[in-house]
Protein backbone atom coordinates (compact mmCIF):
# COMPACT_ATOMS: atom_id res chain seq x y z
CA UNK A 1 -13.52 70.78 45.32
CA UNK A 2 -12.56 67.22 45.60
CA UNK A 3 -11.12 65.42 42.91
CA UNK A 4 -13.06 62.68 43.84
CA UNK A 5 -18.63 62.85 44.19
CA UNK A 6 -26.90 59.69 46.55
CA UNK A 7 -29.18 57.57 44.15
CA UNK A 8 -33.02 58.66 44.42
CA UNK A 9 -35.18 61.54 42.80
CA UNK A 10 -32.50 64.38 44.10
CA UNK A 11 -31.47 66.54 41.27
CA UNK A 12 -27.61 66.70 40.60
CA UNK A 13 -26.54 70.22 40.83
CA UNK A 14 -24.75 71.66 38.02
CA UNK A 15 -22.63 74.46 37.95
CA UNK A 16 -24.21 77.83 39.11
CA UNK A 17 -21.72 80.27 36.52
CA UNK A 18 -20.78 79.93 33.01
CA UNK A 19 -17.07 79.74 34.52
CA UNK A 20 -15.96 77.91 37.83
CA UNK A 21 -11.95 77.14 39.13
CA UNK A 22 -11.86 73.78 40.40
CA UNK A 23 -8.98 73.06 42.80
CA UNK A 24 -7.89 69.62 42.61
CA UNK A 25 -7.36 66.67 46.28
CA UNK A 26 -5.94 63.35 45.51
CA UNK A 27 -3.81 61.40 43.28
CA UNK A 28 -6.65 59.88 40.92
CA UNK A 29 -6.10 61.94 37.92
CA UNK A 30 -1.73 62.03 38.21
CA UNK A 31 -0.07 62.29 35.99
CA UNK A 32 -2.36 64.66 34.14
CA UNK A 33 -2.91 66.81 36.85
CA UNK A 34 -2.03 66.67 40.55
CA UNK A 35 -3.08 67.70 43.95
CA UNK A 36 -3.59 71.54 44.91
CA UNK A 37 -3.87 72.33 40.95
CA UNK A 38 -6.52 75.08 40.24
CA UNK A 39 -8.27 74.27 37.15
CA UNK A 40 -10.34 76.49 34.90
CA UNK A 41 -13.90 74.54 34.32
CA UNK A 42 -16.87 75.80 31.51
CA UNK A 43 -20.15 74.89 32.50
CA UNK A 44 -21.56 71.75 30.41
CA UNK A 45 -25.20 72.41 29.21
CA UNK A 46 -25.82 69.66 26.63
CA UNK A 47 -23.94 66.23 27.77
CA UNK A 48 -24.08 65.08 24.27
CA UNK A 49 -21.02 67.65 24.06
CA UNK A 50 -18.92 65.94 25.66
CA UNK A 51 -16.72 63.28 24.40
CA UNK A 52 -14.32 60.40 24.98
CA UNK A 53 -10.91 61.86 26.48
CA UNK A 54 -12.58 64.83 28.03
CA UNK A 55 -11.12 66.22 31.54
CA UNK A 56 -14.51 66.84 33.27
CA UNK A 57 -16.16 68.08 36.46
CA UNK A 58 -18.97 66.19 37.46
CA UNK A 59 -20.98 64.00 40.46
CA UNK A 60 -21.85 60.90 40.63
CA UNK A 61 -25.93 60.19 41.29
CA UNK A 62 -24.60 57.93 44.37
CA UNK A 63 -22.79 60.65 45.74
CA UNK A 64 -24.07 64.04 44.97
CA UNK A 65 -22.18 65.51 47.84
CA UNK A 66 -18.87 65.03 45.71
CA UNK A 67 -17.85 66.62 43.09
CA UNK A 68 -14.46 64.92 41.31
CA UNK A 69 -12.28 65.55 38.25
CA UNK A 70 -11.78 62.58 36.05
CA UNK A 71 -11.34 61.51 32.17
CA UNK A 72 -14.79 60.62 30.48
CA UNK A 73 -14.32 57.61 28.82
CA UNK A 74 -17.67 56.66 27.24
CA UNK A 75 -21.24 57.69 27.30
CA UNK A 76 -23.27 55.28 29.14
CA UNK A 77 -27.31 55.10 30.33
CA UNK A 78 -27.74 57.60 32.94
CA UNK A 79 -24.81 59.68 31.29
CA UNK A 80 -20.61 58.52 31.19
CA UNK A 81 -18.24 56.55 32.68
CA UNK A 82 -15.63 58.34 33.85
CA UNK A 83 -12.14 57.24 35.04
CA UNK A 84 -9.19 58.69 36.76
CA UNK A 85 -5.86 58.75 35.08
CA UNK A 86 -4.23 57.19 37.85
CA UNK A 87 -4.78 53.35 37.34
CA UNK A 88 -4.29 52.31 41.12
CA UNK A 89 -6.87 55.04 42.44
CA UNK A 90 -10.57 53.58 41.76
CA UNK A 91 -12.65 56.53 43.02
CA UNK A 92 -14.26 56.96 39.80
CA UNK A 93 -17.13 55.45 37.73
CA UNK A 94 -15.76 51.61 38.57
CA UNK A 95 -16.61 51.95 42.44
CA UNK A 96 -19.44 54.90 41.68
CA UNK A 97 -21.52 53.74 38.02
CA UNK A 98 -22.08 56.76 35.66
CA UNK A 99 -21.28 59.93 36.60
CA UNK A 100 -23.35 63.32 35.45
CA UNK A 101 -21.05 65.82 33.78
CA UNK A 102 -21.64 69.32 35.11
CA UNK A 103 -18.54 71.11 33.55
CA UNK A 104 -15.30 70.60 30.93
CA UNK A 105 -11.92 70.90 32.42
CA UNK A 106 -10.67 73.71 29.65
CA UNK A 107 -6.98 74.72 31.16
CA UNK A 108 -4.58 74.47 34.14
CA UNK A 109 -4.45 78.07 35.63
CA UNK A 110 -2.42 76.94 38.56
CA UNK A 111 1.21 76.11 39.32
CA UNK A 112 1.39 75.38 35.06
CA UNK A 113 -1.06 77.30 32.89
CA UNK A 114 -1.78 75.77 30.18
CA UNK A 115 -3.92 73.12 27.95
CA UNK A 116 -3.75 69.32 29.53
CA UNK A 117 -1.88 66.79 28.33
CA UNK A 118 -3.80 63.79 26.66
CA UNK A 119 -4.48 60.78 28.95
CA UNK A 120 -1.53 58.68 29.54
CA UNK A 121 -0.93 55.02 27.98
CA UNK A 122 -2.06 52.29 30.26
C-alpha cells in the first residue's frame, strides 16, 4: 500500500478484514513513520470514531485507486482532512479535499513494534 489515494457515484472500498498490515512508500508521514514500515491497521466502521491526531488508512474520493497513511486532522463534509506529518510532502487532503477513513493505524509491527509517537510540532 502506498502511503499516499476518482470523484463520481463509485463507492470507496473499505477494508475487506477486521485486521489489515499496511506497508508504508514515501516520506509524507516522517518522522512518525517512514518508508518500508509495516503497520498494523483495524478496520474503521463508524467515522464518527475517529478523531483529531489519529494515524489512519484511508482514500481519497478523487483517487480511489490510492490508498495513503496520514494524520486526520479534522472532520470535514464528505468526511476529514487529513495531513501528512511531513510538512514539505503535500500528497494529502491539501492537493486531494477530504479523504474517507477506511482503517486506524493501531501499532508499528515492523522494523520498531510499538505504539506511534504523537504528531510532531510544526
Amino acid at each position: 500500500m502506498s502511503d499516499d489515494d476518482r470523484a463520481g457515484d463509485q463507492r470507496i472500498s473499505g477494508l475487506e478484514t477486521a485486521w489489515a498490515v499496511a506497508r508504508v512508500r514515501g516520506p509524507s508521514m516522517s518522522p512518525t513513520v517512514s518508508s518500508g514500515d509495516r503497520l498494523l491497521v483495524r478496520r474503521v466502521r463508524d467515522a464518527a470514531a475517529v478523531g483529531a491526531g489519529d494515524v489512519v488508512l484511508a482514500r481519497f474520493p478523487a483517487r480511489p485507486d490510492l490508498l495513503v497513511v496520514k494524520r486526520v486532522h479534522r472532520a470535514v463534509d464528505g468526511g476529514h482532512w487529513v495531513l501528512g506529518d511531513n510538512e514539505f510532502v503535500t500528497d494529502d487532503s491539501r492537493a486531494f479535499g477530504p479523504a474517507v477513513v477506511v482503517g486506524r493505524v493501531v501499532a508499528r509491527l515492523w522494523p520498531r513494534p510499538g505504539r506511534l509517537p504523537p504528531a510532531p510540532e510544526r
